[in-house]
Protein backbone atom coordinates (compact mmCIF):
# COMPACT_ATOMS: atom_id res chain seq x y z
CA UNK A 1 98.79 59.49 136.70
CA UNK A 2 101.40 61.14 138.80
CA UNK A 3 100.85 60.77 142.78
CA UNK A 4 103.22 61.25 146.16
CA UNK A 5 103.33 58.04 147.53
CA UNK A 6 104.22 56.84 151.40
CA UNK A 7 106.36 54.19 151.20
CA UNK A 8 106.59 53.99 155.37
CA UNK A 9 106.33 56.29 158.29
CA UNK A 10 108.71 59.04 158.97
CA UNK A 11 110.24 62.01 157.61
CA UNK A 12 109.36 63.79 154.75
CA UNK A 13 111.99 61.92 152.88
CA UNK A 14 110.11 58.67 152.51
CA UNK A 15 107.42 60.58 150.28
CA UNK A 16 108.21 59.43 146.64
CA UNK A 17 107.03 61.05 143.19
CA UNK A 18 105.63 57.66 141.05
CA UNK A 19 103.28 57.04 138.25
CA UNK A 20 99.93 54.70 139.75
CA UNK A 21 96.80 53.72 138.04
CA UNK A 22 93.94 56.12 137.19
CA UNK A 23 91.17 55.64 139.69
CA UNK A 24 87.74 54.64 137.52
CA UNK A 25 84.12 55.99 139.26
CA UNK A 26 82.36 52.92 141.02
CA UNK A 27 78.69 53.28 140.29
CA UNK A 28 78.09 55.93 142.94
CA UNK A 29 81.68 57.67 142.36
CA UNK A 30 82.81 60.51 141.07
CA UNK A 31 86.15 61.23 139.59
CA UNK A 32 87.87 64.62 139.92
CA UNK A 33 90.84 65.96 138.41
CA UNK A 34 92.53 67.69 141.48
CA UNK A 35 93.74 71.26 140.66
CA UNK A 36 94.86 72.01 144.56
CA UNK A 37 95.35 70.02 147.74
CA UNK A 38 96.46 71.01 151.00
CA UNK A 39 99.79 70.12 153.22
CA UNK A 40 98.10 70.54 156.71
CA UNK A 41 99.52 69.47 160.00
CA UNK A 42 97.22 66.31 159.83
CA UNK A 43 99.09 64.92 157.35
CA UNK A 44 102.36 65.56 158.73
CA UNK A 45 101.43 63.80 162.04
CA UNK A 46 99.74 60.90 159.64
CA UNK A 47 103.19 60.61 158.05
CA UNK A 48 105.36 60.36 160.78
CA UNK A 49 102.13 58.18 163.00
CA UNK A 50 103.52 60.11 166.02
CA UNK A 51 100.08 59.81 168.08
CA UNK A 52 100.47 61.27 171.74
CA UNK A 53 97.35 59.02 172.59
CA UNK A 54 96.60 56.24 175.15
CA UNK A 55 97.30 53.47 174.36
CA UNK A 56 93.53 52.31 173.02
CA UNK A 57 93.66 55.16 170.64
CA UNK A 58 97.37 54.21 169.24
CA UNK A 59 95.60 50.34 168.55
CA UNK A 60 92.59 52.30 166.83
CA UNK A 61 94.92 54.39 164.54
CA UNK A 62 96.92 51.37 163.35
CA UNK A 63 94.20 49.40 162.72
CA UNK A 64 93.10 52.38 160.32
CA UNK A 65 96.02 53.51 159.65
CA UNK A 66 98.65 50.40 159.34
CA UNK A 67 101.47 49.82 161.97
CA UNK A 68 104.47 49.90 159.72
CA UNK A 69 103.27 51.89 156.78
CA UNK A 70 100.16 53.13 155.66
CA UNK A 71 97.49 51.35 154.52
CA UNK A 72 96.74 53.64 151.61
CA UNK A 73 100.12 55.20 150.58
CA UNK A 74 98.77 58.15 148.56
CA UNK A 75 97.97 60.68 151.54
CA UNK A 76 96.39 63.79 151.70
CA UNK A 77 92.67 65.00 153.27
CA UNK A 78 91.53 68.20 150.91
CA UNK A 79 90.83 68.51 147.18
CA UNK A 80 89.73 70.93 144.66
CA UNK A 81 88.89 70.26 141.30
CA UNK A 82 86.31 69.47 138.58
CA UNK A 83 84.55 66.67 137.75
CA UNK A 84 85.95 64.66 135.05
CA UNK A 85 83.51 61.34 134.67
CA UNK A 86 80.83 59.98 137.42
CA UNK A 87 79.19 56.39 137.85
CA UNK A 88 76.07 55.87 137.04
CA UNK A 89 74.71 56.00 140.33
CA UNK A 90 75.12 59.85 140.80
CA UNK A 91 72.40 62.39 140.33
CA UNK A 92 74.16 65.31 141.86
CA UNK A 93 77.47 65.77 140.09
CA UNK A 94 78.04 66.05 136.56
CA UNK A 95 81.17 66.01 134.32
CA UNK A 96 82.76 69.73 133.94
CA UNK A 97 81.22 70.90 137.75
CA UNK A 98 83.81 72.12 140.16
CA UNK A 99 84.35 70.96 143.34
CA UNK A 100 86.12 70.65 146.76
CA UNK A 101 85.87 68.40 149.54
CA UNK A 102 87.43 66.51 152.21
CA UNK A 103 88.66 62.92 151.27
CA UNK A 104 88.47 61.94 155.43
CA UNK A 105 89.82 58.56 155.95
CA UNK A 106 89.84 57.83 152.20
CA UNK A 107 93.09 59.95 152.14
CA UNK A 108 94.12 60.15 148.19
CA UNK A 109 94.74 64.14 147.58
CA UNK A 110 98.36 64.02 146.96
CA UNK A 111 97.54 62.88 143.08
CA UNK A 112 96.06 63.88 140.18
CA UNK A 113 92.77 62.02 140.22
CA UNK A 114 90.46 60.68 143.01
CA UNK A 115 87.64 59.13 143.41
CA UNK A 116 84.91 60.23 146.06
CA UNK A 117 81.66 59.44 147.14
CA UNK A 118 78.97 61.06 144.59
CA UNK A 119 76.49 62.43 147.32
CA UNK A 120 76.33 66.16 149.08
């Protein structure tokens, strides 16, 4: 699959176009086939990890985030899409049911697939 990867902090130049691995469902996963994403502020400020914090915070946020780059290079916070396969854990979701959601922390939107949490 195609995804815009982070190779470090900065400008929007360091965002890169490159094929990655499919995501596959855990057993409480589902996967969704992401028709729409978001460029919000959030993720600009992610990219360029210019916090305006105390110090405490700025420790917090690179021990989430990384220090040099980011931890999980594919960014991005907001999805819509449909469901393409779920683990076997999930009663909620089923394959062909369309969705949108907020990846938080998990980050992952800027891509074709990801893989979420299969619980409302």
């Amino acid at each position: 699959m195609k995804a815009i990867i982070c190779t470090r902090f900065g400008p929007p130049e360091v965002l890169q176009l490159q094929e990655v691995a499919k995501p596959v469902p855990k057993q409480n996963e589902v996967l969704i086939k992401i028709y729409a994403t978001s460029a919000t502020a959030s993720d600009a400020i992610t990219r360029r990890y210019k916090f305006r914090w105390w110090p405490p915070m700025r420790l917090i946020a690179g021990l989430i985030m990384g220090t040099t780059k980011p931890r999980k290079p594919i960014l991005g916070f907001v999805v819509a899409g449909e469901i393409e396969a779920t683990g076997k854990g999930v009663k909620y979701f089923q394959k062909g049911d369309q969705v949108y959601g907020a990846t938080m922390l998990r980050f992952s939107a800027y891509a074709e697939y990801v893989c979420l949490p299969g619980r409302v």
